[in-house]
Protein backbone atom coordinates (compact mmCIF):
# COMPACT_ATOMS: atom_id res chain seq x y z
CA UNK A 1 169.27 122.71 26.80
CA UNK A 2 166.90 121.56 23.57
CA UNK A 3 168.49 118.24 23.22
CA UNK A 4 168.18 117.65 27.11
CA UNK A 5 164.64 118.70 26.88
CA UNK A 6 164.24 116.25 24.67
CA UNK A 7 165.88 113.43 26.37
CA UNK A 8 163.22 114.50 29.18
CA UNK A 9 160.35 113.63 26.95
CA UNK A 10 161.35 110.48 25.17
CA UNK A 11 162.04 108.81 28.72
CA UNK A 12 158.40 108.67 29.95
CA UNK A 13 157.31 107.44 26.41
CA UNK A 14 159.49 104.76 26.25
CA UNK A 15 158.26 104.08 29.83
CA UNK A 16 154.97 104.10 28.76
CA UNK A 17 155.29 102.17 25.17
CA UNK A 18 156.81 99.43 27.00
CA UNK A 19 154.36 99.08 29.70
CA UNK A 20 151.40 99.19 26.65
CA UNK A 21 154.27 96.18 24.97
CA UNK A 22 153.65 94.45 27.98
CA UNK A 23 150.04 94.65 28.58
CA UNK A 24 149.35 93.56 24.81
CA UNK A 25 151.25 90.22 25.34
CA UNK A 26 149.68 89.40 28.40
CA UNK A 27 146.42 89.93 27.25
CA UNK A 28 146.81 87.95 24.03
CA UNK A 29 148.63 85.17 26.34
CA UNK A 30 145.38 85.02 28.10
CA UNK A 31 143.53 85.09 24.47
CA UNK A 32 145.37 82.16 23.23
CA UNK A 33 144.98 80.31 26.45
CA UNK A 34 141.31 80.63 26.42
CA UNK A 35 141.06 79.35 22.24
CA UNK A 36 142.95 76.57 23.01
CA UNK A 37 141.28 75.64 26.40
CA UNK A 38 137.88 76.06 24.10
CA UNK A 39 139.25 74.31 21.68
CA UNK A 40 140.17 71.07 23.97
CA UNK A 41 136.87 70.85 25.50
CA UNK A 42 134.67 71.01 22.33
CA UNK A 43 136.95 68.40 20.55
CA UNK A 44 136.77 66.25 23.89
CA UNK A 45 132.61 67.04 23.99
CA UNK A 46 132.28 66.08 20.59
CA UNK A 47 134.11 62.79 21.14
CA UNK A 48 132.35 61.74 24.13
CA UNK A 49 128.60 62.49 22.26
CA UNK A 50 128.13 65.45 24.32
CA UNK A 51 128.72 68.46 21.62
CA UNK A 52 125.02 70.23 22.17
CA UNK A 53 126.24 72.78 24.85
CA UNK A 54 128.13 75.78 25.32
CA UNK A 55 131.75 76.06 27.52
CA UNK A 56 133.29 79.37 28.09
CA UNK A 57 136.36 80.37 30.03
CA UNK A 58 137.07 82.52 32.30
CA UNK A 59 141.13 82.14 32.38
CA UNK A 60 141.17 78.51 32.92
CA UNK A 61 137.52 78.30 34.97
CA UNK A 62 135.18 76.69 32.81
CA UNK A 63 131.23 77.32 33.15
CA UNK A 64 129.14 74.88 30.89
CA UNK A 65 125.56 75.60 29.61
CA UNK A 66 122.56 74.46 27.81
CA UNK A 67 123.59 70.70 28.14
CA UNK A 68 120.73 67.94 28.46
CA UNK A 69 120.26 67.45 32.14
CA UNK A 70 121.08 64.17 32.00
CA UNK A 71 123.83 65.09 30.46
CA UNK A 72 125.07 67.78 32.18
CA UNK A 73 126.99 65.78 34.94
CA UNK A 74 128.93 64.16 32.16
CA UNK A 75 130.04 66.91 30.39
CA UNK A 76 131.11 68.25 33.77
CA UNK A 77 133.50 65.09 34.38
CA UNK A 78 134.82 65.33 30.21
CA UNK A 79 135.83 69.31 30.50
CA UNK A 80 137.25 68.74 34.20
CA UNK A 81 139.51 65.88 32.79
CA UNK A 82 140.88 68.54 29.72
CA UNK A 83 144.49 69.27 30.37
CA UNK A 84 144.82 72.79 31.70
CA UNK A 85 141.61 73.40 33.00
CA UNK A 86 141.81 74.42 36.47
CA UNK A 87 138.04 74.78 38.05
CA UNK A 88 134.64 73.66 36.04
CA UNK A 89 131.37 74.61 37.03
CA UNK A 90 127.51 74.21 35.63
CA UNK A 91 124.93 76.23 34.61
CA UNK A 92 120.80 74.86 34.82
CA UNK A 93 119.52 72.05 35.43
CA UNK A 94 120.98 68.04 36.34
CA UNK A 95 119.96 65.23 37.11
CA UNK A 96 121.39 63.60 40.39
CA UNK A 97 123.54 60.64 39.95
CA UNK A 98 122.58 57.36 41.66
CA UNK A 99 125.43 55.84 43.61
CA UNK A 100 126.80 53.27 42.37
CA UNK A 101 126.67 50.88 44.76
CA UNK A 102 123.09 51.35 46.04
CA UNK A 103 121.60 48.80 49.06
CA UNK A 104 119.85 45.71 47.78
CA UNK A 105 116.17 46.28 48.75
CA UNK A 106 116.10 44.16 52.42
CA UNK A 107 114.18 40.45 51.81
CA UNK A 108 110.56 40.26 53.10
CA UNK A 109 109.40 37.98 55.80
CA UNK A 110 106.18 36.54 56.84
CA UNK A 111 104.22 38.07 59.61
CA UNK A 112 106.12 37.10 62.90
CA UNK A 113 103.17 35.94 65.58
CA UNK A 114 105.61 36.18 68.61
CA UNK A 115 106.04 39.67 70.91
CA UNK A 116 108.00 42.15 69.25
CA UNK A 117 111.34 43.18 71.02
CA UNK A 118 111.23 45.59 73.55
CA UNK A 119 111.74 49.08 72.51
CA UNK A 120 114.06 51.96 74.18
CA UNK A 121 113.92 55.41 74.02
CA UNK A 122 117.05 56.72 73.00
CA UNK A 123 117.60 57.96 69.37
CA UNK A 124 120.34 59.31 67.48
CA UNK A 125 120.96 62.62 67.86
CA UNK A 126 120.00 64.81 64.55
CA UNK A 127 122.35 66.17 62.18
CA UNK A 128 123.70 69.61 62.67
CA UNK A 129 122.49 72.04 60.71
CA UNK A 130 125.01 74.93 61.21
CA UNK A 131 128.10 75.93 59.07
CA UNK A 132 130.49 75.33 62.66
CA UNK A 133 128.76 72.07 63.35
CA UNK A 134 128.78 70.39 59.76
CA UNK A 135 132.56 71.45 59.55
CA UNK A 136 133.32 69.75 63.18
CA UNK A 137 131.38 66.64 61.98
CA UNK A 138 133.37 66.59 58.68
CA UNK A 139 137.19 66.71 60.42
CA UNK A 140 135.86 64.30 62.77
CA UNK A 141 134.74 61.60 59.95
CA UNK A 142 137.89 62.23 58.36
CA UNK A 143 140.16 62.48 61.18
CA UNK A 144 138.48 58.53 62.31
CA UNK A 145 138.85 57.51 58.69
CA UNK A 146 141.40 59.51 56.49
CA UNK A 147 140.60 59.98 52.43
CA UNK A 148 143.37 58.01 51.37
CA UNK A 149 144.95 57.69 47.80
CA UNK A 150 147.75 55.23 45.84
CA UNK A 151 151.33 56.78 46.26
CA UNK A 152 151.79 59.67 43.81
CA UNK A 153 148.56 59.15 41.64
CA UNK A 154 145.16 60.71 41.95
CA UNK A 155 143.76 57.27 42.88
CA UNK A 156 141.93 56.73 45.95
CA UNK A 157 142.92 53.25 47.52
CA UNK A 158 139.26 51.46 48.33
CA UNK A 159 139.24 52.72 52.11
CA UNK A 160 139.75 56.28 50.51
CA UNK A 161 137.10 55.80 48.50
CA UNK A 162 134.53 54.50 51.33
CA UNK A 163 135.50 57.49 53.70
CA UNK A 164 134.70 60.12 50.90
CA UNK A 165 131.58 58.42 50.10
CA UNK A 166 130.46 58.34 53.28
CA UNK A 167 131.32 61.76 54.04
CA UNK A 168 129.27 62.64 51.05
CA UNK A 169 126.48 61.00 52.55
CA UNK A 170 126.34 62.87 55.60
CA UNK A 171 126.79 66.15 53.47
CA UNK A 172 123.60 65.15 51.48
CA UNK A 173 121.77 65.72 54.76
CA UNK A 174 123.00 69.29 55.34
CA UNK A 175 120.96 72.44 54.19
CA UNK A 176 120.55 72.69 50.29
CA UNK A 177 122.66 76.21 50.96
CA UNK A 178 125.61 74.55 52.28
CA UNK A 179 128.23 74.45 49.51
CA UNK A 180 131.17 72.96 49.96
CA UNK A 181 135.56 73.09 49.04
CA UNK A 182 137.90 70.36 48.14
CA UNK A 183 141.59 71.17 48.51
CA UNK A 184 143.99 69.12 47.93
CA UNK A 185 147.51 69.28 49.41
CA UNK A 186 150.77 67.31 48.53
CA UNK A 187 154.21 67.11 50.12
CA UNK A 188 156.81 68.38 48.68
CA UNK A 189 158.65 66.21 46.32
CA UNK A 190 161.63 65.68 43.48
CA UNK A 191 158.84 66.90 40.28
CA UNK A 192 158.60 70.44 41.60
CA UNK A 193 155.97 72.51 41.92
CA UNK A 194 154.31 72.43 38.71
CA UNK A 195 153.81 68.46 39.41
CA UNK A 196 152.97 69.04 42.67
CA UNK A 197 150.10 71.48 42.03
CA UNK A 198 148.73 68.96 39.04
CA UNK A 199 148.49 66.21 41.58
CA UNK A 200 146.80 68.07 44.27
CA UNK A 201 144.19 69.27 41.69
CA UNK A 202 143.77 66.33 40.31
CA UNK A 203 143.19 64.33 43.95
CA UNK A 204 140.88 67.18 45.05
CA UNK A 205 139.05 66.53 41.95
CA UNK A 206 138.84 63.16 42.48
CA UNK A 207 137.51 63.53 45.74
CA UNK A 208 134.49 66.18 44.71
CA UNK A 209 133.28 63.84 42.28
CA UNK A 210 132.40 61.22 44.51
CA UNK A 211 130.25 64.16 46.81
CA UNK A 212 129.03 65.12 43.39
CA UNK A 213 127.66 61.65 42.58
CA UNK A 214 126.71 60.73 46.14
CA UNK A 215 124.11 63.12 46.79
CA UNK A 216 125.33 66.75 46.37
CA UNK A 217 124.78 68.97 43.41
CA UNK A 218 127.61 69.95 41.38
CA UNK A 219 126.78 73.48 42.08
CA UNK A 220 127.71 72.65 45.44
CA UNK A 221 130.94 71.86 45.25
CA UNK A 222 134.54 73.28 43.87
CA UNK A 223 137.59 71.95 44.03
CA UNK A 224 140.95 73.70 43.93
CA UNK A 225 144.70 72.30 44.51
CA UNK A 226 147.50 74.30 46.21
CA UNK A 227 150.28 71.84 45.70
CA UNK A 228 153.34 72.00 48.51
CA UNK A 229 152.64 75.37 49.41
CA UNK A 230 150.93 75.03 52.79
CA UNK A 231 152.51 72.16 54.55
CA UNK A 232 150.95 70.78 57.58
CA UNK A 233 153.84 69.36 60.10
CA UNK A 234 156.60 68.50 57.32
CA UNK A 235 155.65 65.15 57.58
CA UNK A 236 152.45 62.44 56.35
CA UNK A 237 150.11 64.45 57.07
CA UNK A 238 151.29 67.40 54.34
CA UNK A 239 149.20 64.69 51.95
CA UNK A 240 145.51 65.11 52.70
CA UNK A 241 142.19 66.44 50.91
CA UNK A 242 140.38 69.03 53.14
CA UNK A 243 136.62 69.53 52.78
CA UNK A 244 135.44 72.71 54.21
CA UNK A 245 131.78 74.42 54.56
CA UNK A 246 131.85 78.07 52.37
């Protein structure tokens, strides 16, 4: 009876030495993923000029902090662009981003002496300012022209580019409480799911940094990737960015 006594006892402590095993190693596998994620970013800071900040990590989300706000936005783009980093966000103040391809300022002309044209009454209608109606306005812009990218890269081919941009423009005209979600979807294909989820990231990415330097703060916007996982019909249309109003 004493020995199977025994055998009673040492049972639940194995149980429970291996589940305290366990939750050791995962919690220094989180540790060591955090170091070297640190590590990355304040080698690839330092590089680009940009080491007078703070980056911590929260798993693989990085939140940045007491950069230069003209610097801020850059230091955003160098830590999203570090291998392994999954979501980057900023903390104070930035300063916007002018597109890049701003309108040259229209040429002046002399006084015209003739009638002007006749005027009419109608007018655009404003832009909505609800959560339903930006979102309907959004899938309609990219439902007319789709945010396109180069087979199997992260690059957006040029008519890509131009719908994104001016879907950021529109956005810039939505309540400053609006924030906004990039996801990025793939179809499924021979590099798996681990390649799958980089390039959805990596085209969702893409895609917020052209809101982000088009008119909407990066505190505005996220971006995540989900990879194959939710396909749309099986066919093209498994390969597309959503933007969505959170």
């Amino acid at each position: 009876m004493s020995g199977g006594r025994r055998w009673i006892l040492v049972v639940p402590i194995a149980v429970l030495v291996t589940a305290l095993l366990a939750g050791v190693v995962t919690w220094a596998q989180g540790g060591n993923i955090q170091r070297d994620l640190t590590a990355d970013t304040q080698a690839a800071l330092a590089q680009a000029g940009l080491a007078k900040g703070n980056v911590t990590f929260d798993g693989r989300d990085a939140t940045l902090s007491g950069f230069a706000p003209d610097q801020a936005l850059r230091a955003l783009e160098v830590v999203q662009n570090v291998d392994g980093v999954r979501a980057a966000q900023l903390q104070g103040d930035v300063t916007p981003v002018a597109p890049s391809s701003a309108a040259p300022p229209a040429p002046t002309t002399p006084p015209s002496t003739s009638s002007p044209p006749p005027t009419t009454s109608a007018t655009a209608p404003p832009p909505p300012t609800d959560k339903a109606g930006v979102q309907a306005e959004i899938d309609r812009m990219v439902a007319e022209a789709p945010i396109t990218f180069e087979p199997d890269t992260a690059r957006l081919t040029p008519e890509g580019e131009q719908a994104a941009r001016t879907v950021a423009i529109a956005l810039a005209k939505s309540p400053d409480t609006f924030r906004y979600r990039v996801t990025g979807h793939v179809g499924r294909g021979p590099g798996g799911e681990s390649a799958a989820l980089k390039l959805s990231r990596d085209r969702a990415r893409a895609v917020a940094r052209i809101l982000t330097t088009n008119g909407l703060t990066t505190k505005r916007v996220t971006y995540r990737g989900l990879g194959d996982t939710r396909p749309a019909t099986g066919g093209e249309e498994d390969r597309r960015v959503e933007i969505t109003v959170v």
